[in-house]
N, C-alpha and C. Protein backbone atom coordinates (compact mmCIF):
# COMPACT_ATOMS: atom_id res chain seq x y z
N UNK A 1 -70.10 134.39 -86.66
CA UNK A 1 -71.12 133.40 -86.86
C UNK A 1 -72.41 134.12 -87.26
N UNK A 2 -73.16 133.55 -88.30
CA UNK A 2 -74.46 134.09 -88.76
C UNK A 2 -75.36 133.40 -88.46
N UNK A 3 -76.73 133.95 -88.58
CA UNK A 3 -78.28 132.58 -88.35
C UNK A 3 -78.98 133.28 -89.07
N UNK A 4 -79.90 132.22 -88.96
CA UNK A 4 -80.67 131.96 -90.36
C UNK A 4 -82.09 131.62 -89.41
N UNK A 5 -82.89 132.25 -89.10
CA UNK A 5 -84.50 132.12 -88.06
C UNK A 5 -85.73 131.93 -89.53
N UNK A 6 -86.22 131.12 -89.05
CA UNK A 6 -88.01 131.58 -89.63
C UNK A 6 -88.57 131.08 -88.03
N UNK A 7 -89.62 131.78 -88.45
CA UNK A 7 -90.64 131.50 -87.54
C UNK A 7 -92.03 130.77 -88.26
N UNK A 8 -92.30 129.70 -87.74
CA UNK A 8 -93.22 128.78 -88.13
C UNK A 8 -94.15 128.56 -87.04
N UNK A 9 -95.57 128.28 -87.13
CA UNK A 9 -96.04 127.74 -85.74
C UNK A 9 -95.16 127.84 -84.33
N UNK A 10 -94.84 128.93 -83.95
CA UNK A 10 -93.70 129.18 -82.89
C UNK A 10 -92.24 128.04 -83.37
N UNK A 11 -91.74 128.06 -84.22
CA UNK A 11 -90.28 127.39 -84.84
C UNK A 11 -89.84 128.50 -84.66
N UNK A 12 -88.53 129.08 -84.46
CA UNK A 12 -87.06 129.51 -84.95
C UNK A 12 -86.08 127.96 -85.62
N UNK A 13 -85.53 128.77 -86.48
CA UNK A 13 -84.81 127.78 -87.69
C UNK A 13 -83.66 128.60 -87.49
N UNK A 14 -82.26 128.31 -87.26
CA UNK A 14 -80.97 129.29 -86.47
C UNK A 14 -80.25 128.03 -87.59
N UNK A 15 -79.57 128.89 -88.48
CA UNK A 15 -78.39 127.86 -89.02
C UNK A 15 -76.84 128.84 -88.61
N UNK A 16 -76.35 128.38 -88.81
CA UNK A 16 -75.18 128.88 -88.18
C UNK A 16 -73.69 128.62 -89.24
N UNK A 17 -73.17 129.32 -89.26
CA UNK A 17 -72.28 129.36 -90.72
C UNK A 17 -71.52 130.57 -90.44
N UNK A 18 -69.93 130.20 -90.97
CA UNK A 18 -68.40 130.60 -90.50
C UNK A 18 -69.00 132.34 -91.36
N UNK A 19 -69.86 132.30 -92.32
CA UNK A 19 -70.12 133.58 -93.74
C UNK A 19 -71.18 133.92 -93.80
N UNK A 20 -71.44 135.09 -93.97
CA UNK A 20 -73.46 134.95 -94.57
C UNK A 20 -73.28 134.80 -96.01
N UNK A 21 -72.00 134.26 -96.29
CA UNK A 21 -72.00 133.34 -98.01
C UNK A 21 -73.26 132.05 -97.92
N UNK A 22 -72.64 131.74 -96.22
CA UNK A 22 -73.82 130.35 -96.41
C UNK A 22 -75.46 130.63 -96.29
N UNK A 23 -75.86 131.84 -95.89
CA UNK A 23 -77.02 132.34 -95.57
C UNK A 23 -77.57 133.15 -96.70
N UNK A 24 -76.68 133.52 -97.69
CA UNK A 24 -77.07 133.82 -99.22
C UNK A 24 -77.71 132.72 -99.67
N UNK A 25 -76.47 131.80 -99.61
CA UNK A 25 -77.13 130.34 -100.36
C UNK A 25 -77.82 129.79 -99.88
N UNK A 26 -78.01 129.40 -98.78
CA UNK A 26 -79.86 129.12 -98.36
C UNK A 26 -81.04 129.66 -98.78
N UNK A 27 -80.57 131.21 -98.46
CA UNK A 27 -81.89 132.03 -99.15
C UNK A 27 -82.29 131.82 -100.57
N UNK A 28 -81.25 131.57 -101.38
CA UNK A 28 -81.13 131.67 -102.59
C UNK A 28 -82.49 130.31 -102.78
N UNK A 29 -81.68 129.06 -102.54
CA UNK A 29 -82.11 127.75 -102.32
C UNK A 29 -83.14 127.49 -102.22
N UNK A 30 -83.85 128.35 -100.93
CA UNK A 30 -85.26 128.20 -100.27
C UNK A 30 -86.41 129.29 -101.20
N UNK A 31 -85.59 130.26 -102.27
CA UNK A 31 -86.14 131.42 -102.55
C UNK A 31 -86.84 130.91 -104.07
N UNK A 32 -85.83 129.63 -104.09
CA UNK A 32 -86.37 128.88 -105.42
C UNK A 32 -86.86 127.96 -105.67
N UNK A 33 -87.35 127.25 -104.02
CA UNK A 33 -88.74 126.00 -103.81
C UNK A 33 -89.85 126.51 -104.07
N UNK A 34 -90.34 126.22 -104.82
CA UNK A 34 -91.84 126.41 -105.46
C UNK A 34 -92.54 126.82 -104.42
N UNK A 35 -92.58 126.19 -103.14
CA UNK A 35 -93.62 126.22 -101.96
C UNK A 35 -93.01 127.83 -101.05
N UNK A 36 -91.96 127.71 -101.08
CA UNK A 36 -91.06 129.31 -100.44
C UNK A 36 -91.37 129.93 -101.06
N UNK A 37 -91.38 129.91 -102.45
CA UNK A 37 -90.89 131.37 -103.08
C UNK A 37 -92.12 132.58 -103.13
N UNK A 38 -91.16 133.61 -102.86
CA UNK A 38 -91.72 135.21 -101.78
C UNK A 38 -92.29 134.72 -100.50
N UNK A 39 -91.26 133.71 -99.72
CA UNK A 39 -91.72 133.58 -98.12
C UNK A 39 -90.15 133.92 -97.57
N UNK A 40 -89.40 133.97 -97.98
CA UNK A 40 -88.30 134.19 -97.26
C UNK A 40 -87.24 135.69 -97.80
N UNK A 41 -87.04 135.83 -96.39
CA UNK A 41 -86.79 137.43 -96.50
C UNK A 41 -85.32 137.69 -96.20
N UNK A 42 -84.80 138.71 -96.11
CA UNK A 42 -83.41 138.63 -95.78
C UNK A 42 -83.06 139.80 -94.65
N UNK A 43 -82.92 139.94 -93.46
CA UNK A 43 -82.76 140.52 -92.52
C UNK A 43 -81.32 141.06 -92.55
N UNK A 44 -80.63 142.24 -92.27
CA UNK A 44 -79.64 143.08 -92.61
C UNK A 44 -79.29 143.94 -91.18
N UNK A 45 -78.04 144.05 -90.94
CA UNK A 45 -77.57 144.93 -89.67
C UNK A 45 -77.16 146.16 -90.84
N UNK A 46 -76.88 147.25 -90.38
CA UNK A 46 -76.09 147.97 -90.59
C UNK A 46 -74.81 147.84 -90.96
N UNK A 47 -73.89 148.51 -91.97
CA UNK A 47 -72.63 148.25 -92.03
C UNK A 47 -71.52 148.69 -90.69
N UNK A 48 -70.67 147.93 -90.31
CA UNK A 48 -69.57 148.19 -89.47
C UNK A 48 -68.64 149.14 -90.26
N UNK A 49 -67.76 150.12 -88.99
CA UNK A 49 -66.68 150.43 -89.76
C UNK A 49 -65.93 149.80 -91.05
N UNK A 50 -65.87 148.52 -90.91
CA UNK A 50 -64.78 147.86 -91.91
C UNK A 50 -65.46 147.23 -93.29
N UNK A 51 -67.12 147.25 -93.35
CA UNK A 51 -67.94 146.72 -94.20
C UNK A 51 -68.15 147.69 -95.09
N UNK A 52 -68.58 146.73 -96.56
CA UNK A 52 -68.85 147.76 -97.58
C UNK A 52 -69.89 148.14 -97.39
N UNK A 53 -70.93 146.93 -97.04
CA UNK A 53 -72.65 147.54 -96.97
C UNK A 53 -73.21 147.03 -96.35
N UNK A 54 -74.60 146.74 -96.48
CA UNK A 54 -74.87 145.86 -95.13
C UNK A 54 -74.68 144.34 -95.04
N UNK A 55 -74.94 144.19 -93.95
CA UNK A 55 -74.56 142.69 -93.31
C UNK A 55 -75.52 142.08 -93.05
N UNK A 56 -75.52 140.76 -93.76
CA UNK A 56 -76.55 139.53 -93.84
C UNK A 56 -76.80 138.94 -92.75
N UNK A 57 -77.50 139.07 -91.25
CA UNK A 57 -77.54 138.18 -90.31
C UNK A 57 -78.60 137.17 -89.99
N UNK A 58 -79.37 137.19 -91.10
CA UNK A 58 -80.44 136.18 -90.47
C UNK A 58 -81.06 136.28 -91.76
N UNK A 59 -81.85 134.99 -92.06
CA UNK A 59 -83.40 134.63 -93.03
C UNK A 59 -84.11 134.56 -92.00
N UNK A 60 -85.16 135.30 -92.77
CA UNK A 60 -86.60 135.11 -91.87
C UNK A 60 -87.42 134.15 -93.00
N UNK A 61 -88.43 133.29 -92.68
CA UNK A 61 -89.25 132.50 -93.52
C UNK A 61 -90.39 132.54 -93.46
N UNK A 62 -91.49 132.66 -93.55
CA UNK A 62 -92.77 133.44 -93.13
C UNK A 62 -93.26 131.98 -93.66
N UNK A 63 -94.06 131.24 -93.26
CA UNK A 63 -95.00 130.08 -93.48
C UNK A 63 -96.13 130.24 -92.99
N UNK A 64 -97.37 130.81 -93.95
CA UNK A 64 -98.45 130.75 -93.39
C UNK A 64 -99.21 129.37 -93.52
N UNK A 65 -100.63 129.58 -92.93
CA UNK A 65 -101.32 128.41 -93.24
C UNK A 65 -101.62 127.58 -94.82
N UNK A 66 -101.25 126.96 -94.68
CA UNK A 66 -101.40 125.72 -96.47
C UNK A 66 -100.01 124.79 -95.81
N UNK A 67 -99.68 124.59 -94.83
CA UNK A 67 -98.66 123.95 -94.49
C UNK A 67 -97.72 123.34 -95.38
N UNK A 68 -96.45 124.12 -95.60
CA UNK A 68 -95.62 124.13 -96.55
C UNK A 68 -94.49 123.76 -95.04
N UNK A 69 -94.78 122.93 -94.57
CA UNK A 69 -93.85 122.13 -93.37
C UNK A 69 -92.78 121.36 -93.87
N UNK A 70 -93.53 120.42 -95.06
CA UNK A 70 -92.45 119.62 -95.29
C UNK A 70 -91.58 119.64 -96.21
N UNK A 71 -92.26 120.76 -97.08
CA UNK A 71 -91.27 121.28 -98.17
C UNK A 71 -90.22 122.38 -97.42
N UNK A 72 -90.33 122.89 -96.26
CA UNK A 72 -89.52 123.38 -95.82
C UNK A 72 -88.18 122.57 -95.33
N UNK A 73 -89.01 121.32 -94.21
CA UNK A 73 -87.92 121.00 -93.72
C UNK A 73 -86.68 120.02 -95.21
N UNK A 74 -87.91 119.46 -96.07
CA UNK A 74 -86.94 118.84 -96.98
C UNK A 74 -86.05 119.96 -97.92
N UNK A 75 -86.14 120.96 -97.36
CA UNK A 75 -84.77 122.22 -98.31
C UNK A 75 -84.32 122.17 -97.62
N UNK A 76 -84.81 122.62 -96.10
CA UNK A 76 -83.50 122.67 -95.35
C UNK A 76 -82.37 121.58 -95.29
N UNK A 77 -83.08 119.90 -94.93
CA UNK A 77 -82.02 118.96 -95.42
C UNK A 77 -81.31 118.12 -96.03
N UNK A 78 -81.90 119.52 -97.94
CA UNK A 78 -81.79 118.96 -98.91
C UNK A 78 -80.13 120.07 -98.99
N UNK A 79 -80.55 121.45 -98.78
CA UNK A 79 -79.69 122.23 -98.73
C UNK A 79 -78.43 122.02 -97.57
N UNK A 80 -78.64 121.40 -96.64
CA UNK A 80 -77.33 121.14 -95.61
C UNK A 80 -76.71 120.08 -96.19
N UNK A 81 -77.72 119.52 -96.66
CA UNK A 81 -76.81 117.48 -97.30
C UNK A 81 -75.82 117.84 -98.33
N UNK A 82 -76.23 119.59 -99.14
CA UNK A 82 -75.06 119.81 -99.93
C UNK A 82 -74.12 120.60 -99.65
N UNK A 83 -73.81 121.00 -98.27
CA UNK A 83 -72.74 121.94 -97.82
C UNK A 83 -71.05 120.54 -97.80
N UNK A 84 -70.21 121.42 -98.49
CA UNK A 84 -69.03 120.99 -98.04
C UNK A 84 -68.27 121.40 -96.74
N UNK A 85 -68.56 122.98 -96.52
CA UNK A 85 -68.19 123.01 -95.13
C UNK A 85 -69.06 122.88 -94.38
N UNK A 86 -68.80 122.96 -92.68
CA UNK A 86 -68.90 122.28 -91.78
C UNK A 86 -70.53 123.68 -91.35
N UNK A 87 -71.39 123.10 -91.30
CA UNK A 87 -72.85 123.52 -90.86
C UNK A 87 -73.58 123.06 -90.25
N UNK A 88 -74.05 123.75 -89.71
CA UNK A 88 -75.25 123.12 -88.12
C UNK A 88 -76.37 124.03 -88.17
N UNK A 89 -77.24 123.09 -88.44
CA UNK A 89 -78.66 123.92 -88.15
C UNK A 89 -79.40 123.24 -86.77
N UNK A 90 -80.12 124.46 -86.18
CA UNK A 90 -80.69 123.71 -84.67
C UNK A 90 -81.98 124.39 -85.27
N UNK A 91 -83.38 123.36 -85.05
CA UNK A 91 -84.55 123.76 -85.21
C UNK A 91 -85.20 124.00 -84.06
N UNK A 92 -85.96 124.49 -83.25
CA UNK A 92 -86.49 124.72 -82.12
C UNK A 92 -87.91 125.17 -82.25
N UNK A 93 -88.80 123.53 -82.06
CA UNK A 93 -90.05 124.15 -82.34
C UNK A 93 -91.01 124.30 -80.96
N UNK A 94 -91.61 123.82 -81.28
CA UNK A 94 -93.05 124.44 -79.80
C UNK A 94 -92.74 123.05 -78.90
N UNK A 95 -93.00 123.77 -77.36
CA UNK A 95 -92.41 122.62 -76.43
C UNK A 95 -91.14 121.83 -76.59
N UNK A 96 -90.54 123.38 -76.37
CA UNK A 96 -88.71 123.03 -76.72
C UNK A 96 -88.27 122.02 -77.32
N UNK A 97 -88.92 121.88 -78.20
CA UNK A 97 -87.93 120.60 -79.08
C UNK A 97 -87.17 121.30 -79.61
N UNK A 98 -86.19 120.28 -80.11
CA UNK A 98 -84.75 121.23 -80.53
C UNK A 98 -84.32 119.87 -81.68
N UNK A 99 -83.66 120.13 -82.67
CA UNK A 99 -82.99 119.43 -83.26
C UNK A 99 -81.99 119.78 -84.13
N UNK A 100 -80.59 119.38 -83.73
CA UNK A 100 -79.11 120.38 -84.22
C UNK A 100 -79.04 119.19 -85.87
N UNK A 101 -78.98 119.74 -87.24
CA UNK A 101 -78.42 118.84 -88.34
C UNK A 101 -76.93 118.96 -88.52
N UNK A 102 -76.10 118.61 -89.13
CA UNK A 102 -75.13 118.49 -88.90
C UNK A 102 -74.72 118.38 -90.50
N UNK A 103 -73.80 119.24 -91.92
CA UNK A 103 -73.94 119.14 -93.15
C UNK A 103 -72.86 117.46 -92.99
N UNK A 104 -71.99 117.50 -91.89
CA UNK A 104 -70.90 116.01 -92.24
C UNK A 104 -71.77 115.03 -92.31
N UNK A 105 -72.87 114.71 -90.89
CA UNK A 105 -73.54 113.61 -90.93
C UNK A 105 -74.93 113.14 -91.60
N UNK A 106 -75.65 114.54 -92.31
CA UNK A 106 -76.88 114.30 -93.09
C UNK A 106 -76.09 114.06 -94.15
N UNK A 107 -74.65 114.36 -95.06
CA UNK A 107 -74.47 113.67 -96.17
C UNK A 107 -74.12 112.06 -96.28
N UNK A 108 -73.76 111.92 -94.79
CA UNK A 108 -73.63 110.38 -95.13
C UNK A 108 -74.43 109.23 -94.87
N UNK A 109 -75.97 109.96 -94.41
CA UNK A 109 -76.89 109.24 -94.75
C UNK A 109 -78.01 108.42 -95.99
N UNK A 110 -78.15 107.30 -95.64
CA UNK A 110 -78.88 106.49 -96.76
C UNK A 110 -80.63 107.19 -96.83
N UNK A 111 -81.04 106.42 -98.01
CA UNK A 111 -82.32 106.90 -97.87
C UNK A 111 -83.41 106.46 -96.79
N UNK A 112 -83.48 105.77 -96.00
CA UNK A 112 -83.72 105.27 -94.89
C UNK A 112 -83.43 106.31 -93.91
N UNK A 113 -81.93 106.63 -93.65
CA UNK A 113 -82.08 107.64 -93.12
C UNK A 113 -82.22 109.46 -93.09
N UNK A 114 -82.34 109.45 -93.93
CA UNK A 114 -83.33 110.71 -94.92
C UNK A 114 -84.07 110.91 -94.54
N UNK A 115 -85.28 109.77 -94.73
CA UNK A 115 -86.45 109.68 -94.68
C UNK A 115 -87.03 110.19 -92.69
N UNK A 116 -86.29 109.00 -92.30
CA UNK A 116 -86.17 109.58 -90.38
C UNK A 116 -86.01 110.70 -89.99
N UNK A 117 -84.66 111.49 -90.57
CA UNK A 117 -84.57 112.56 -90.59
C UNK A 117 -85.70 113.73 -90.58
N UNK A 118 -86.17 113.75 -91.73
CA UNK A 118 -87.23 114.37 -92.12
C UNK A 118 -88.32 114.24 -91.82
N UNK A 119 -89.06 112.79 -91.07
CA UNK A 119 -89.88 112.81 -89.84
C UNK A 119 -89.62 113.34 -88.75
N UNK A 120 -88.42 113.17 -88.16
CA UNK A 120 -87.72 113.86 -87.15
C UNK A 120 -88.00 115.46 -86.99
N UNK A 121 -87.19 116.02 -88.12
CA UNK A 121 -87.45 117.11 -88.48
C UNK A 121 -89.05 118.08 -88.69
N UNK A 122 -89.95 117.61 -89.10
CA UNK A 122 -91.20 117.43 -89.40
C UNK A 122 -92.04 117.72 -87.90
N UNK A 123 -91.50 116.53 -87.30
CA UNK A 123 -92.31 116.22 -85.61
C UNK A 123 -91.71 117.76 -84.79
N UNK A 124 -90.22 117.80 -85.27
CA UNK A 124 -89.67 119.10 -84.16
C UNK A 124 -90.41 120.28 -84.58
N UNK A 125 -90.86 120.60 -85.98
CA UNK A 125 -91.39 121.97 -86.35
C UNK A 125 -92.97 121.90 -86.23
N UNK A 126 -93.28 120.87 -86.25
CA UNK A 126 -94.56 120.77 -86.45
C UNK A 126 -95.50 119.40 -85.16
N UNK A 127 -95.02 119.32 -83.81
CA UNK A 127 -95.10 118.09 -83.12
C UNK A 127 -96.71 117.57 -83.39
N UNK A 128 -97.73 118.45 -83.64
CA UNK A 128 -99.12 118.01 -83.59
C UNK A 128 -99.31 117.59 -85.09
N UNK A 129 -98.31 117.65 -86.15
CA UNK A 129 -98.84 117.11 -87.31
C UNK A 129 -99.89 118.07 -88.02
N UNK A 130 -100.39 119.55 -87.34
CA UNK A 130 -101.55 119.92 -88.13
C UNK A 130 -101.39 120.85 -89.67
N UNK A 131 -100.27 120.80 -89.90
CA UNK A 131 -99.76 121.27 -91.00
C UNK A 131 -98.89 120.74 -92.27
N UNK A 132 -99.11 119.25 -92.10
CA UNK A 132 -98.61 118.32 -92.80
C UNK A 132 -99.05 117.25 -93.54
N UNK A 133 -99.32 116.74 -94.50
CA UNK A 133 -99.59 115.71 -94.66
C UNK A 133 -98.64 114.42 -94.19
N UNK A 134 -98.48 113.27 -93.94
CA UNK A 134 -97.72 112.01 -93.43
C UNK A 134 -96.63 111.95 -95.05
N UNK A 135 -95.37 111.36 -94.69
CA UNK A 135 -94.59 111.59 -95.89
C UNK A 135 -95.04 110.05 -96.61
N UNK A 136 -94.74 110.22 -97.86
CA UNK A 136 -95.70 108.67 -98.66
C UNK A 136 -94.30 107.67 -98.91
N UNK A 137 -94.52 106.32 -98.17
CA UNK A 137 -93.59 105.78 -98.39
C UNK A 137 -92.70 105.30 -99.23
């Protein structure tokens, strides 16, 4: 199992995926939102006996102040809504909020619930709102 952390206003962002195939393609994803790009980094173990080179275990996401909150969280569950296999991201922002996405059940949501989502999402990384504008209906 791999993860995938940024740290935001005290957030960790932990996605979790069978490959760091899926943690390429996030990075990739997030590396090519206008608002990310050169904020996300790619964290590496050492190779194991059995590896060619090194090993992908984590994105880091660096979000400074200009609050790029909601362009984050909408990659993240723009990028899970397009996983075919099975992915879980848990967000964990300040005053333990936690919120696990799920790639089966954010694709079979309507835009209605999108939209919740991504308030949802929004409130867990960001609960005081001071880095966001309100999403426009």
């Amino acid at each position: 199992m791999y993860s995938a952390i940024a740290q935001c206003l005290g957030v960790e962002l932990i996605i979790t995926a069978d490959s760091s195939e899926e943690l390429r393609d996030l990075g990739d994803y997030l590396g090519d939102t206008d608002e990310l790009r050169g904020c996300v980094r790619q964290r590496s173990s050492p190779p194991g006996p059995e590896e060619m080179g090194p090993v992908l275990e984590a994105l880091e996401i660096v979000i400074g102040p200009g609050g790029v909150t909601a362009a984050t969280a909408t990659a993240v569950i723009a990028w899970v809504r397009s996983r075919r296999a099975r992915v879980r991201v848990t967000v964990q922002g300040s005053g333990n909020r936690s919120l696990e996405l799920d790639a089966r059940g954010v694709s079979a949501l309507d835009a209605e619930g999108l939209q919740q989502l991504t308030e949802t999402l929004l409130h867990t990384i960001d609960p005081d709102g001071r880095e966001r504008p309100p999403l426009s209906e």
